[in-house]
C-alpha atoms as a PDB file:
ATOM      1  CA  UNK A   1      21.014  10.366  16.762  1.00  0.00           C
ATOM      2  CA  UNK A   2      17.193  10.169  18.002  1.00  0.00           C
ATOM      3  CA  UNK A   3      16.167  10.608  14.178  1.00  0.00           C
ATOM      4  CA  UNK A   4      18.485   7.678  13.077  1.00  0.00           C
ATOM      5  CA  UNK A   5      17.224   5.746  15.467  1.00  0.00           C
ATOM      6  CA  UNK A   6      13.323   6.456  14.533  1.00  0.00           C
ATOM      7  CA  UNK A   7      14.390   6.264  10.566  1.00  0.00           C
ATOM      8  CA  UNK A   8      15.927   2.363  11.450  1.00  0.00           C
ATOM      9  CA  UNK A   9      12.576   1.305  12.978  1.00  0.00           C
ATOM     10  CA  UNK A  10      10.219   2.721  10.179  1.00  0.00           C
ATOM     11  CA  UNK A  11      12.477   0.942   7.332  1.00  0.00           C
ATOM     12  CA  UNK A  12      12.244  -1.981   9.817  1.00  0.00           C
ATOM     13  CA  UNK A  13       8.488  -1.695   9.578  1.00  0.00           C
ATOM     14  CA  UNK A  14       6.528  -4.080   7.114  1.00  0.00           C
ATOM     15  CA  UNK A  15       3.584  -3.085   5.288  1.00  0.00           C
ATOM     16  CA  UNK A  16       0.941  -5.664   4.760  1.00  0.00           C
ATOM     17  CA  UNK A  17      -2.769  -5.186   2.791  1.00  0.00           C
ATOM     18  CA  UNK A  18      -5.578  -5.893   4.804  1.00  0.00           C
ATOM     19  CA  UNK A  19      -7.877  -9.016   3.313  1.00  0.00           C
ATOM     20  CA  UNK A  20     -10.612  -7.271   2.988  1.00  0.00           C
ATOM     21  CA  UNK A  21      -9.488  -5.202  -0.031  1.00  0.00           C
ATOM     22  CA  UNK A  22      -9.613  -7.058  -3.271  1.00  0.00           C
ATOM     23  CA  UNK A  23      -6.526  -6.931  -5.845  1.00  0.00           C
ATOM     24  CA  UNK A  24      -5.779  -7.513  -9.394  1.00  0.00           C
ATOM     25  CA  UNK A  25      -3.203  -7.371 -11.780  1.00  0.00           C
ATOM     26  CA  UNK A  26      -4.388  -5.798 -14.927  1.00  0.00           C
ATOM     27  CA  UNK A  27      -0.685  -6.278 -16.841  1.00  0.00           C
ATOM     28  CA  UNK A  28       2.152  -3.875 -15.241  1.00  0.00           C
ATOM     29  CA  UNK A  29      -0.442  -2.384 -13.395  1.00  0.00           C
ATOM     30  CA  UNK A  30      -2.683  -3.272 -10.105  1.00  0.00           C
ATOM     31  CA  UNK A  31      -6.627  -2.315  -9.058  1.00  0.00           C
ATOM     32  CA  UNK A  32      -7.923  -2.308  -5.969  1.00  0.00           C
ATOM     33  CA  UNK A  33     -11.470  -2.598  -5.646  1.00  0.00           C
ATOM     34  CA  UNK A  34     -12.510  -1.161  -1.905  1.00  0.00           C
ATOM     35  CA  UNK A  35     -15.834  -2.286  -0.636  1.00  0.00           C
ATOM     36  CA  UNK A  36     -17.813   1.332   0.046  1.00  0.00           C
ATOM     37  CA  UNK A  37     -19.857   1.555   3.177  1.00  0.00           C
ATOM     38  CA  UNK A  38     -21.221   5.146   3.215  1.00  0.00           C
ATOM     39  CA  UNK A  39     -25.191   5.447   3.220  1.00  0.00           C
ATOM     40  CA  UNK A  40     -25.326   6.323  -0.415  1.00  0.00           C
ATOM     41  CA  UNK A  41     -23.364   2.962  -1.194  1.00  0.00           C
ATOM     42  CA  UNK A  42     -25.427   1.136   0.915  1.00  0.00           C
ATOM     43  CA  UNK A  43     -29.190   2.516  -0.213  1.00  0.00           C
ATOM     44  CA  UNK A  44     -27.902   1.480  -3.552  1.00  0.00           C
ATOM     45  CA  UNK A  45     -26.261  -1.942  -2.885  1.00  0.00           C
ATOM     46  CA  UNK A  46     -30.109  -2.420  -1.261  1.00  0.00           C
ATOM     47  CA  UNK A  47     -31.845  -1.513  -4.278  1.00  0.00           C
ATOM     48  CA  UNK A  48     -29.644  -2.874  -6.713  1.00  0.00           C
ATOM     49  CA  UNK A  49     -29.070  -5.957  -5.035  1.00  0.00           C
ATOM     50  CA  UNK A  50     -25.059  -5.249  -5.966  1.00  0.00           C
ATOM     51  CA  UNK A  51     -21.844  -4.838  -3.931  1.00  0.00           C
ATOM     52  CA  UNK A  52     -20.548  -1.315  -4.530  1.00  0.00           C
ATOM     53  CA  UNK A  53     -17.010  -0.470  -5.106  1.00  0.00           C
ATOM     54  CA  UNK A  54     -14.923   1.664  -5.165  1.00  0.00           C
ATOM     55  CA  UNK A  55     -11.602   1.039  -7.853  1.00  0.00           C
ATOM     56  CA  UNK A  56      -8.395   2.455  -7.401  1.00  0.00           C
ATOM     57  CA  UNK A  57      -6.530   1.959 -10.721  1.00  0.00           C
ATOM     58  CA  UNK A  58      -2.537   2.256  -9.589  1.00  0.00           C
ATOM     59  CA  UNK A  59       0.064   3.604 -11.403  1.00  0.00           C
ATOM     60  CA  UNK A  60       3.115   1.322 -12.573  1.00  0.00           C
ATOM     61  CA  UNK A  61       5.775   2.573  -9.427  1.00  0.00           C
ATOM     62  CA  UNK A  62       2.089   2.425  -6.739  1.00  0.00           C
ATOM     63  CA  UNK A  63       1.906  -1.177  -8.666  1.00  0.00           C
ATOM     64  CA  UNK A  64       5.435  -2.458  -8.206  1.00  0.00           C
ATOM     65  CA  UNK A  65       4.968  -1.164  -4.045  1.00  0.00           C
ATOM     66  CA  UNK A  66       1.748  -2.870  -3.499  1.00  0.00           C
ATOM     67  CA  UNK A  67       2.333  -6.464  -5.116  1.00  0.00           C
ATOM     68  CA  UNK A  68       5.442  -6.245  -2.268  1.00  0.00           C
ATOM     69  CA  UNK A  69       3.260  -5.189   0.684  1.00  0.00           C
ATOM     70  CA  UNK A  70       2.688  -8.524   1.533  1.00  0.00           C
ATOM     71  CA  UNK A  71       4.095  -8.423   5.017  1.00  0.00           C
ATOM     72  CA  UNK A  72       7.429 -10.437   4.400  1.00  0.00           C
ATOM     73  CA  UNK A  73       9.113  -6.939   2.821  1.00  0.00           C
ATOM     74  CA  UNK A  74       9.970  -4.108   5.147  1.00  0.00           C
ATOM     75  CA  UNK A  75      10.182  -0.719   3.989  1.00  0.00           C
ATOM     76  CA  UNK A  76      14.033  -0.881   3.709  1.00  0.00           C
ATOM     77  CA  UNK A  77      13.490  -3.716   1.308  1.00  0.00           C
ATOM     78  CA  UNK A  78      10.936  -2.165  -0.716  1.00  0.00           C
ATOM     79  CA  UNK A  79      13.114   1.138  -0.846  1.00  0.00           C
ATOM     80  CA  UNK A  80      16.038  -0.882  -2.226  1.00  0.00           C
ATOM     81  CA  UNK A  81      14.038  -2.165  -5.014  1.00  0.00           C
ATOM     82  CA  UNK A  82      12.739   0.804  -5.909  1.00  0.00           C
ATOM     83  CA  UNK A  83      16.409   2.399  -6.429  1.00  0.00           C
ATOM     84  CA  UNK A  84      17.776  -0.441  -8.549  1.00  0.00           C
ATOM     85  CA  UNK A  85      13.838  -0.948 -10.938  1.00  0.00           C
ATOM     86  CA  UNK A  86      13.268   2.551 -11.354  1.00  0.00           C
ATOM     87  CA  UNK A  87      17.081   4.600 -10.898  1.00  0.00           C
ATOM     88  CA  UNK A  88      16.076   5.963  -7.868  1.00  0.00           C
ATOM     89  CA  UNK A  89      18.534   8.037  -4.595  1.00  0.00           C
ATOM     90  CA  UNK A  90      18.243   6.053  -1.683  1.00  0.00           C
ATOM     91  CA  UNK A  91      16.197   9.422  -0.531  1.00  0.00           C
ATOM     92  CA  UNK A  92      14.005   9.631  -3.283  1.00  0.00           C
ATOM     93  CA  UNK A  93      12.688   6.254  -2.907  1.00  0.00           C
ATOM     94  CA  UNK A  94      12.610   6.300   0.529  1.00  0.00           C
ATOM     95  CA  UNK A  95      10.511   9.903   0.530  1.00  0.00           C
ATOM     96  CA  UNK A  96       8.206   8.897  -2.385  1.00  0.00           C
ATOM     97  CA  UNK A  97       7.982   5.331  -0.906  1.00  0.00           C
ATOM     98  CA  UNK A  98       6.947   6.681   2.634  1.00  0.00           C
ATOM     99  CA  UNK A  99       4.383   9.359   1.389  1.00  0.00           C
ATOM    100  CA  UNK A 100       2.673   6.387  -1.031  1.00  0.00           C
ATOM    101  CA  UNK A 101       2.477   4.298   2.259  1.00  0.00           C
ATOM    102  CA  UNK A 102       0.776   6.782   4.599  1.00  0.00           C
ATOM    103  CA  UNK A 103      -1.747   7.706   1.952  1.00  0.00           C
ATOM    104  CA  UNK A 104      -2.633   3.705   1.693  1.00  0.00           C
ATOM    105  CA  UNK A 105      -2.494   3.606   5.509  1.00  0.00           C
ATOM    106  CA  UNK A 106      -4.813   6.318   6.055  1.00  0.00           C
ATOM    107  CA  UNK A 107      -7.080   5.240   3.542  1.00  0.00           C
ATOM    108  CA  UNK A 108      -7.218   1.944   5.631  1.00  0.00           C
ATOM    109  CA  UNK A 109      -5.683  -0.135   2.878  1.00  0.00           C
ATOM    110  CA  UNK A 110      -2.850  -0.869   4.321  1.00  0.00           C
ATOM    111  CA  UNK A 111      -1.277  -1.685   8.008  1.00  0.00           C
ATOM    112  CA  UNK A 112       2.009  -2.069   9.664  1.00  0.00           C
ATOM    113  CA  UNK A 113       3.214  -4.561  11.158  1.00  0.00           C
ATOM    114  CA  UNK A 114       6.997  -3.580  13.411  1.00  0.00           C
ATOM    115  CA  UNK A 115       9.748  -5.273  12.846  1.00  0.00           C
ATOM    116  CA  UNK A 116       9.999  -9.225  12.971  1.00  0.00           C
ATOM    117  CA  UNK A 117       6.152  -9.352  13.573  1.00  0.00           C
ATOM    118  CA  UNK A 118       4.740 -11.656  10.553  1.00  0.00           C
END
């Protein structure tokens, strides 16, 4: 019962990008182009006179999830349109989709906001 409960408020959750990364749509596909702020970055931003990024070239599925992490889709949401675009189980989207999502979170491209928080 505890683990329904905890499974209705993460699909409840809504994943938004944070400004500061950049985004474009390259066709079916999306890059995101991360700012880099290590000392290396930085020495050659200075010498170069350059912003330095870092691109992250998404696959088609990562593509389809990011252009809907705009903070009005929750997780539920996203998981449902993943099983009717791509054939998906309701537990294969929801266990690729939540995997994809904590790998954006922790590489700080991504945040959550709970519920009806917009």
């Amino acid at each position: 019962m505890e683990q329904e409960k905890q499974f209705q408020k993460f699909s409840q959750r809504r994943p938004l990008w944070f400004e500061q990364v950049e985004w474009q749509n390259l066709g079916e596909k999306v890059v995101l182009k991360i700012r880099r702020s290590d000392w290396i970055a930085l020495l050659l931003r200075w010498l170069t006179s350059r912003p330095i990024y870092r691109q992250i070239e998404l696959d088609e599925i990562g593509s389809f999830v990011w252009r809907l992490c705009d903070g009005s889709h929750t997780i539920a949401d996203i998981a449902k349109a993943l099983q009717q675009c791509y054939q998906l189980s309701r537990r294969e989207a929801f266990a690729s989709l939540s995997e994809f999502l904590n790998q954006l979170q922790k590489r700080g491209l991504i945040k959550f906001q709970e519920g009806n928080d917009k």
